[in-house]
C-alpha atoms as a PDB file:
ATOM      1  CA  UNK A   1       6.505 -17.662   6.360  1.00  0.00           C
ATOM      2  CA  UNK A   2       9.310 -17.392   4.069  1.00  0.00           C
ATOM      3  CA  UNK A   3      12.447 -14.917   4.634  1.00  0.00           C
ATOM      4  CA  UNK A   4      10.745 -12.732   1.883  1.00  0.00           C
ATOM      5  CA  UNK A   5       7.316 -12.393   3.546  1.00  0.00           C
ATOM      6  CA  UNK A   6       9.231 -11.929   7.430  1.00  0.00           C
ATOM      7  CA  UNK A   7      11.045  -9.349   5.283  1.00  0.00           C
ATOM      8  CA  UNK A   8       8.204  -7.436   4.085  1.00  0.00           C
ATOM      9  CA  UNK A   9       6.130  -7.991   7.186  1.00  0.00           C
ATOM     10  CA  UNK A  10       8.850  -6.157   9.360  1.00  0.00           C
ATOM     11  CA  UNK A  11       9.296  -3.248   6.874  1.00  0.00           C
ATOM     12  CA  UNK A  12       5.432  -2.751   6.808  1.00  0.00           C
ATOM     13  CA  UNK A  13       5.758  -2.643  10.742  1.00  0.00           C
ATOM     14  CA  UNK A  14       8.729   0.109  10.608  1.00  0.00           C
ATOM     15  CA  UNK A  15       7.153   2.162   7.789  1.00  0.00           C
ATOM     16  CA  UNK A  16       4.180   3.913   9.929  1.00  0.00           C
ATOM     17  CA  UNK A  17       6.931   4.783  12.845  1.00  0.00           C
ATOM     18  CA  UNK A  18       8.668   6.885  10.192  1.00  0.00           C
ATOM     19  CA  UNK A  19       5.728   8.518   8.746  1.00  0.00           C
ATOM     20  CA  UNK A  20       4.410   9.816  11.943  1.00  0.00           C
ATOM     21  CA  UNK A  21       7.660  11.082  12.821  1.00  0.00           C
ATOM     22  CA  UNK A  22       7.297  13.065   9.939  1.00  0.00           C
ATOM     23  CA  UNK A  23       4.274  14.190  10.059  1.00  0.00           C
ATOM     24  CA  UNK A  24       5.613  16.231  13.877  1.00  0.00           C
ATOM     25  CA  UNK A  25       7.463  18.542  10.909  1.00  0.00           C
ATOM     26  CA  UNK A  26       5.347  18.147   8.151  1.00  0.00           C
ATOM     27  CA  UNK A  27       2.133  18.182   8.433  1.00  0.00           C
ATOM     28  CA  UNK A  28       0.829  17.309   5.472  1.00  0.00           C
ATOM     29  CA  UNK A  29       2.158  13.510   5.313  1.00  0.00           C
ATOM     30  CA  UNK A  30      -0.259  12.690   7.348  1.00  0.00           C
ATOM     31  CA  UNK A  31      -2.661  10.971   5.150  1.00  0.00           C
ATOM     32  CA  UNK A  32       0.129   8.814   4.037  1.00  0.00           C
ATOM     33  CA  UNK A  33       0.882   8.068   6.981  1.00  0.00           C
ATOM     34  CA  UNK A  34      -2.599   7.034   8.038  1.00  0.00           C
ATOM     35  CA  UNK A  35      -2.208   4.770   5.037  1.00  0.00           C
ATOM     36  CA  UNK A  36       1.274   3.180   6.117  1.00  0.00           C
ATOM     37  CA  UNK A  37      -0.533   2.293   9.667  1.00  0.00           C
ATOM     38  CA  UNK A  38      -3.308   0.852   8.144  1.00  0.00           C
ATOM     39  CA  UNK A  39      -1.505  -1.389   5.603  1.00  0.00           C
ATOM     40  CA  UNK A  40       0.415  -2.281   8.883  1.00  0.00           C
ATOM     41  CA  UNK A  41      -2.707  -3.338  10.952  1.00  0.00           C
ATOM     42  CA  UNK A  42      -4.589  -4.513   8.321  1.00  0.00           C
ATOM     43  CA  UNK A  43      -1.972  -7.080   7.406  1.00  0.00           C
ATOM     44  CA  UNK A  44      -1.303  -8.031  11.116  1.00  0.00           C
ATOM     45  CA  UNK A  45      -5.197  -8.167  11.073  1.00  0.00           C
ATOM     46  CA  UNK A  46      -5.532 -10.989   7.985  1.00  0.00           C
ATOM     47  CA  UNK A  47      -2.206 -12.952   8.848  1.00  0.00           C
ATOM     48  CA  UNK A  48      -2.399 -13.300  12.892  1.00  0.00           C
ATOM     49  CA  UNK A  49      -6.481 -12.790  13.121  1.00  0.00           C
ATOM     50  CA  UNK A  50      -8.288 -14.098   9.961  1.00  0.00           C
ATOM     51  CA  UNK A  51      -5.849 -16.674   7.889  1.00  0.00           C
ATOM     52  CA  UNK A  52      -6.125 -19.110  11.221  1.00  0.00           C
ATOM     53  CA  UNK A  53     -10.148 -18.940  11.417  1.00  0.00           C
ATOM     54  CA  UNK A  54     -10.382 -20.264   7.493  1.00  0.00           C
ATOM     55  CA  UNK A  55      -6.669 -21.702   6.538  1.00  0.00           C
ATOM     56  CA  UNK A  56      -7.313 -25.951   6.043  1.00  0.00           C
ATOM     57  CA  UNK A  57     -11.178 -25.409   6.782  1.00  0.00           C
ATOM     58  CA  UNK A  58     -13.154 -27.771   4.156  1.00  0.00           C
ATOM     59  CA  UNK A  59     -15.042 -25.758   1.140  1.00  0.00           C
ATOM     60  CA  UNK A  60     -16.765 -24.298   0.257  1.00  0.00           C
ATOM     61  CA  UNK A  61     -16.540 -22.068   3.943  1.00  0.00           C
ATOM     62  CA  UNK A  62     -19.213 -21.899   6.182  1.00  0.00           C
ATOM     63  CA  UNK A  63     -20.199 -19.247   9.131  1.00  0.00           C
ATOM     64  CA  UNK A  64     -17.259 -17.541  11.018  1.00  0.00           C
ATOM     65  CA  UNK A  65     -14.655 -18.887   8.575  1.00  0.00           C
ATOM     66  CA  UNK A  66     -16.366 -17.696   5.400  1.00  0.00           C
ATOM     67  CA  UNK A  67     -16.801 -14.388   7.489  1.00  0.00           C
ATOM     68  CA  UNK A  68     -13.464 -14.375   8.337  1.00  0.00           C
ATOM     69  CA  UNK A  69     -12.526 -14.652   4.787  1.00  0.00           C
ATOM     70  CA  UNK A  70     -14.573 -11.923   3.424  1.00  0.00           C
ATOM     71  CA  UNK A  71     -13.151  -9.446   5.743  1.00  0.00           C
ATOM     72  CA  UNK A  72      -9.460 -10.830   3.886  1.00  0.00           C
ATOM     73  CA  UNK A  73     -10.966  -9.810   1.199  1.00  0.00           C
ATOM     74  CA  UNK A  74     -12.013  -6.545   1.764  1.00  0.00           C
ATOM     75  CA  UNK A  75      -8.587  -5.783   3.713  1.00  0.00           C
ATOM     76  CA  UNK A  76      -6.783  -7.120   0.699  1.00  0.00           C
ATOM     77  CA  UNK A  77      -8.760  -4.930  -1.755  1.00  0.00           C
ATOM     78  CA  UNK A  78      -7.844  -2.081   0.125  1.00  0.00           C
ATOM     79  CA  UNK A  79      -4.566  -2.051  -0.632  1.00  0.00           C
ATOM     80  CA  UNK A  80      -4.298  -0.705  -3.840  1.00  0.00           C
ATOM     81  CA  UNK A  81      -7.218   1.270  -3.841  1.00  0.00           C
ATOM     82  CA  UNK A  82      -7.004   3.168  -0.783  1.00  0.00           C
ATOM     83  CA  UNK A  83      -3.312   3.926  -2.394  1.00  0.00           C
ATOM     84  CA  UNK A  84      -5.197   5.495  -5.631  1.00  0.00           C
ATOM     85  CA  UNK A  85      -6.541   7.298  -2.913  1.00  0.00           C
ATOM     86  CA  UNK A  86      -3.304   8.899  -1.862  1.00  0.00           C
ATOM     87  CA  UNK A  87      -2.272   9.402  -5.162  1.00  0.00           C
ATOM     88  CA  UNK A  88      -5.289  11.434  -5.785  1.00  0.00           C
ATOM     89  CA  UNK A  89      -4.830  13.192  -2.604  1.00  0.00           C
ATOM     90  CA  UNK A  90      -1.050  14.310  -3.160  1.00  0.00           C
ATOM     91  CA  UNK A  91      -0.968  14.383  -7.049  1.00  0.00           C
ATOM     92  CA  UNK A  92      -4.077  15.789  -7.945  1.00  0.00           C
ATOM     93  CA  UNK A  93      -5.218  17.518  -5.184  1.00  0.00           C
ATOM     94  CA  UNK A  94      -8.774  16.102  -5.353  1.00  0.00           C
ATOM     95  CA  UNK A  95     -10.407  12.759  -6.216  1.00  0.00           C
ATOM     96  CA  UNK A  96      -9.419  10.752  -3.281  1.00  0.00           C
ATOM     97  CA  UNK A  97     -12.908  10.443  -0.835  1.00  0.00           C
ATOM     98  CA  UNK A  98     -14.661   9.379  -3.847  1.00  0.00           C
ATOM     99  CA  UNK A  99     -12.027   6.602  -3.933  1.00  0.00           C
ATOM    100  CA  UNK A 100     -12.371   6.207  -0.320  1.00  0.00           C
ATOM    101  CA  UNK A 101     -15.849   5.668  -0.397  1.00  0.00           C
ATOM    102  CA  UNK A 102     -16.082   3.176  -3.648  1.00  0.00           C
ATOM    103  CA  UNK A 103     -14.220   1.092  -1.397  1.00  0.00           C
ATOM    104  CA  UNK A 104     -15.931   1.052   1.601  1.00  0.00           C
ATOM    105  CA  UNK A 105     -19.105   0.408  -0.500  1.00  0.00           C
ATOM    106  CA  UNK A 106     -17.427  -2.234  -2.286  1.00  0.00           C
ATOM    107  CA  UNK A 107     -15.933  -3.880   1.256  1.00  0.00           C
ATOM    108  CA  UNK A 108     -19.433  -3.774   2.858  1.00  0.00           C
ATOM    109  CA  UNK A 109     -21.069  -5.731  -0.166  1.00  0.00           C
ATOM    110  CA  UNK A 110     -18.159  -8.558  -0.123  1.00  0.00           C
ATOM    111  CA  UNK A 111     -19.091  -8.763   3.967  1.00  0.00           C
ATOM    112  CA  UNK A 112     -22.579  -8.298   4.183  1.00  0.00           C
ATOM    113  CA  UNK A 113     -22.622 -11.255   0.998  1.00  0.00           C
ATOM    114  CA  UNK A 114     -20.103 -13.125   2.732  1.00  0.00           C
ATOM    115  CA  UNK A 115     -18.103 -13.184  -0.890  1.00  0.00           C
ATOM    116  CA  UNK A 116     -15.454 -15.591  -1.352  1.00  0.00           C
ATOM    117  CA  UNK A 117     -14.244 -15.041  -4.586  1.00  0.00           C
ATOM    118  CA  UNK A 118     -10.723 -16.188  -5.462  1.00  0.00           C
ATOM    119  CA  UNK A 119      -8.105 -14.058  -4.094  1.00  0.00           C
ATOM    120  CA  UNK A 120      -5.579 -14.150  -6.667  1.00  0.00           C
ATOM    121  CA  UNK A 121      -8.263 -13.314  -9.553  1.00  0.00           C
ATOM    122  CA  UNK A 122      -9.580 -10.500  -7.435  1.00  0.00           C
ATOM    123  CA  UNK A 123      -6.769  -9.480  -5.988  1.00  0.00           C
ATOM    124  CA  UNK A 124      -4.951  -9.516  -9.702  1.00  0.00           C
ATOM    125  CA  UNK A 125      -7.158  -7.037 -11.352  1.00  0.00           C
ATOM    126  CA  UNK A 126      -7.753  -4.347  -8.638  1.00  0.00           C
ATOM    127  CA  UNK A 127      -4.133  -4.011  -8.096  1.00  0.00           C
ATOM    128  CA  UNK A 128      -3.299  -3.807 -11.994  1.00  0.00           C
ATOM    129  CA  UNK A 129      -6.095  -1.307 -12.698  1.00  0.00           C
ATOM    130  CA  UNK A 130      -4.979   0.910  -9.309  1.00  0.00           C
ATOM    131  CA  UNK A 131      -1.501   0.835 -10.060  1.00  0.00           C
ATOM    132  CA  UNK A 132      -2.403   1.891 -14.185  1.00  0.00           C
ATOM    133  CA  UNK A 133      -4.443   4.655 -12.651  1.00  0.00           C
ATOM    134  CA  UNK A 134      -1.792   5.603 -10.237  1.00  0.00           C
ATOM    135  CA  UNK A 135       0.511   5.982 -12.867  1.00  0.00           C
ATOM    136  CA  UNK A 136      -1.750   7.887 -15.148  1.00  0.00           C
ATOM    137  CA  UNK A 137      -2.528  10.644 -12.360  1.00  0.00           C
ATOM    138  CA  UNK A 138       1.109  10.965 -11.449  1.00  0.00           C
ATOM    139  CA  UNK A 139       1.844  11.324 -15.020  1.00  0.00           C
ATOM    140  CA  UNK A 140      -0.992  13.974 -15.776  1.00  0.00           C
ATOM    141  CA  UNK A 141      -0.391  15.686 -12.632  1.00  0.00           C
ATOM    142  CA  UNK A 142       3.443  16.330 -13.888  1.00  0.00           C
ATOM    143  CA  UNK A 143       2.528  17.330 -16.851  1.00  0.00           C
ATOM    144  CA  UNK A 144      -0.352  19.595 -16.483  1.00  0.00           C
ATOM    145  CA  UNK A 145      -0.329  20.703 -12.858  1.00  0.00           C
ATOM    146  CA  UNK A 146       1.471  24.004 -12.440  1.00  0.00           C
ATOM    147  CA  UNK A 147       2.754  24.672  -8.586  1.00  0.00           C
ATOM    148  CA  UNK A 148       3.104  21.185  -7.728  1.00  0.00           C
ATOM    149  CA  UNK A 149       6.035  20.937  -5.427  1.00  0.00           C
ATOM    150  CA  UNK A 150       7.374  17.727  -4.401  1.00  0.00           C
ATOM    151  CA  UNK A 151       7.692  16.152  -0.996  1.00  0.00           C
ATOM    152  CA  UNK A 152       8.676  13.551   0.829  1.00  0.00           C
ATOM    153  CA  UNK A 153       4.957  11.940   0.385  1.00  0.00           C
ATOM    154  CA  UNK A 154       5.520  12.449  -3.353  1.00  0.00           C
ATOM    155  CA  UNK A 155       8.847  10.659  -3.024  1.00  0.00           C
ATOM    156  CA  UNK A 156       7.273   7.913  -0.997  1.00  0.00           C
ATOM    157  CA  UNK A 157       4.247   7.281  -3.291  1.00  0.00           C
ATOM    158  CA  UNK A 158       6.324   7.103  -6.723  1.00  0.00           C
ATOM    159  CA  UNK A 159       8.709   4.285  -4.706  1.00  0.00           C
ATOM    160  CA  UNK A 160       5.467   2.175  -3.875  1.00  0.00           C
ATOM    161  CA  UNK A 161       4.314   2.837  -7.304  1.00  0.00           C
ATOM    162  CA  UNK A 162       7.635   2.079  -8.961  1.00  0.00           C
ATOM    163  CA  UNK A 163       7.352  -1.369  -6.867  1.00  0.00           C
ATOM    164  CA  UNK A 164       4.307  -2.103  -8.272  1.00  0.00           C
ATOM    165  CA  UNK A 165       4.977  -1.413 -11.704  1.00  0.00           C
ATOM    166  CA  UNK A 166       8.288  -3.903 -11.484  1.00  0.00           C
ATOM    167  CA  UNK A 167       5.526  -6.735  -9.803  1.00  0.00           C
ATOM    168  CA  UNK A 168       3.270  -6.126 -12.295  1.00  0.00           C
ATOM    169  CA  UNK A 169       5.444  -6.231 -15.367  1.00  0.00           C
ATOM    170  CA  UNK A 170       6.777  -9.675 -14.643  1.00  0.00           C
ATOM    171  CA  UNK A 171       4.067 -11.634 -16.663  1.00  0.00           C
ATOM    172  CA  UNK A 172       4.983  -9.565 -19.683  1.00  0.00           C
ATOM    173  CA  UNK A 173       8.490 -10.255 -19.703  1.00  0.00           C
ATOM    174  CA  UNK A 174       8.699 -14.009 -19.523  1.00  0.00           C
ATOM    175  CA  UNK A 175       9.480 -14.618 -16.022  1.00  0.00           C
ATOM    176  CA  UNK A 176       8.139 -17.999 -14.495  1.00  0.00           C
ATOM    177  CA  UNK A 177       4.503 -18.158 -14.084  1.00  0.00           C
ATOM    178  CA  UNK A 178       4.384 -20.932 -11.136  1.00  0.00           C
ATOM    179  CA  UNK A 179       2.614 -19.533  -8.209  1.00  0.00           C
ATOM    180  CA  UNK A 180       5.713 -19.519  -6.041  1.00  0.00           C
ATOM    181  CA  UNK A 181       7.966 -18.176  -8.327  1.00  0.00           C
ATOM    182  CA  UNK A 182       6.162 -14.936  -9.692  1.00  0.00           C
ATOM    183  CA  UNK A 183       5.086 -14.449  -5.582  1.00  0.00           C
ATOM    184  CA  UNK A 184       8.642 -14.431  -4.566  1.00  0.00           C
ATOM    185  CA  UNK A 185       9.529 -12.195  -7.476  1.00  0.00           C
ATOM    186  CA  UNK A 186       6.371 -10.140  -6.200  1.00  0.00           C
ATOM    187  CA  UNK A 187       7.971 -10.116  -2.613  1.00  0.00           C
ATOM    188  CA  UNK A 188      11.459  -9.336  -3.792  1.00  0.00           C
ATOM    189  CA  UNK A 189      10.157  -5.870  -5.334  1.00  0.00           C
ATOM    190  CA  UNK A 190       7.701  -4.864  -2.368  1.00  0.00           C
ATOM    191  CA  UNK A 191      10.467  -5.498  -0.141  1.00  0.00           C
ATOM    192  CA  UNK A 192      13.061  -3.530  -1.829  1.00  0.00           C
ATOM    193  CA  UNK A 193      10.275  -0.591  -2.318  1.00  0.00           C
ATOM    194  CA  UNK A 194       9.738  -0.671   1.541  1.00  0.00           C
ATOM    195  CA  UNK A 195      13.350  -0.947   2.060  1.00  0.00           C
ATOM    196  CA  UNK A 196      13.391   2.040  -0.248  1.00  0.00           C
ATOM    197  CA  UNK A 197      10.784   4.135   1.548  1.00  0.00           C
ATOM    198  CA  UNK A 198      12.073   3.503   4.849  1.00  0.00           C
ATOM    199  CA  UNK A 199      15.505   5.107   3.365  1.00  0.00           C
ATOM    200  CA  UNK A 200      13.705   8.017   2.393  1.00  0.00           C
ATOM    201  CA  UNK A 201      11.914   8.908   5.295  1.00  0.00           C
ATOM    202  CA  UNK A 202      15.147   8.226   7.436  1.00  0.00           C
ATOM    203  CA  UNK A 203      16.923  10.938   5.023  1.00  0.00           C
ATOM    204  CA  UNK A 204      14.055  13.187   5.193  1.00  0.00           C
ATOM    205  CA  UNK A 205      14.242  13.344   8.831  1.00  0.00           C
ATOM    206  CA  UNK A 206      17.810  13.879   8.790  1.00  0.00           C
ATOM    207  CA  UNK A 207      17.391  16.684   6.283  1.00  0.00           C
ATOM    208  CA  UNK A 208      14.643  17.974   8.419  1.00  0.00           C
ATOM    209  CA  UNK A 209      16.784  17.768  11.903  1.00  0.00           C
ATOM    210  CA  UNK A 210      19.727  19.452   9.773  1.00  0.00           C
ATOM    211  CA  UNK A 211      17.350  22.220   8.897  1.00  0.00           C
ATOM    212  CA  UNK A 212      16.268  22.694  12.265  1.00  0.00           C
ATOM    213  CA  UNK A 213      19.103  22.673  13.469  1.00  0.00           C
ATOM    214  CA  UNK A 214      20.236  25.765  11.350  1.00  0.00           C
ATOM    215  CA  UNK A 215      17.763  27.858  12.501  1.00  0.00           C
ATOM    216  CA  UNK A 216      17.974  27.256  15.829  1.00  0.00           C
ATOM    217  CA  UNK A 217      21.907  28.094  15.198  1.00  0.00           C
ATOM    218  CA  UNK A 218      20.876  31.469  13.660  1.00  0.00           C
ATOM    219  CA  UNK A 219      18.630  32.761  16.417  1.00  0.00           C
END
């Protein structure tokens, strides 16, 4: 792998540590941090598990390797969807099981037909339409949803989301559309959104420690 993906493949592994910590003082991080942990072994999953029972095999794939990379699939899929999910879940305050489920329905039918549809294709359009949902939640949730008070998870979902927006913008604004290049510029902004989270959980222990801290002092 390249210094980008070891990058990004050790800040998905730190991420999860962080949330659960959390989630001891808040309790209500928790489904983000169930998401963290299984980006984390769902990528460990495809890269160390799958990707060696299909990579180089002739095609089109037959038996365990075409198996093998239909569960990719669905893992991959996952990713932005189950993260509509949490957007739902924090943002809206409803919405997100229904997500939940749509994907699970979807994953089954890519197993159960053994589906190997192009990744990048796939991949492509799912994340686009999740993150354009994302965004419009977040944004309708702001304007129109009285009490909403932030938290970390808020914090932690508009960073991933903000990520995702940069990724997704680079075909519009004339960057290079070889393969490698747009998937480094990809890995550049997931990496600096999971160096970003990883800030903000670190701070929002500290701030929770600090606070404490202070009422332990005043008792």
């Amino acid at each position: 792998m390249s210094a980008l993906a070891d990058a990004h493949a050790a800040a998905t592994k730190v991420v999860p540590f962080l949330a659960w910590a959390v989630v001891r003082r808040q309790r209500s991080h928790v489904a983000l941090a169930a998401y963290v942990t299984w980006i984390a072994v769902a990528d460990f999953t495809r890269m160390e598990l799958l990707s060696p029972m299909y990579q180089g095999r002739a095609v089109p794939l037959q038996g365990a390797a075409r198996i093998a990379k239909s569960v990719d699939l669905a893992l991959t899929l996952s990713w932005p969807w189950l993260f509509l999910a949490c957007t739902l879940h924090y943002f809206a305050g409803r919405g997100a099981r229904a997500v939940v489920a749509l994907w699970a329905v979807v994953a089954a039918l890519i197993v159960a037909t053994r589906t190997n549809a192009p990744d990048a294709r796939v991949f492509g359009a799912a994340y686009q339409a999740a993150t354009s949902l994302c965004w419009l939640v977040i944004l309708l949730a702001i304007v129109r949803r009285r009490g909403l008070e932030p938290t970390i998870s808020h914090v932690v979902l508009l960073l991933y989301v903000a990520a995702d927006l940069v990724a997704a913008a680079f075909p519009w604004v004339g960057v290079p559309q070889q393969i490698s290049s747009s998937w480094d510029l990809v890995l550049t902004s997931s990496v600096m959104g999971a160096v970003a989270v990883i800030l903000a959980h670190i701070v929002a222990l500290l701030r929770m420690r600090s606070g404490a801290t202070t009422i332990e002092t005043a008792r």
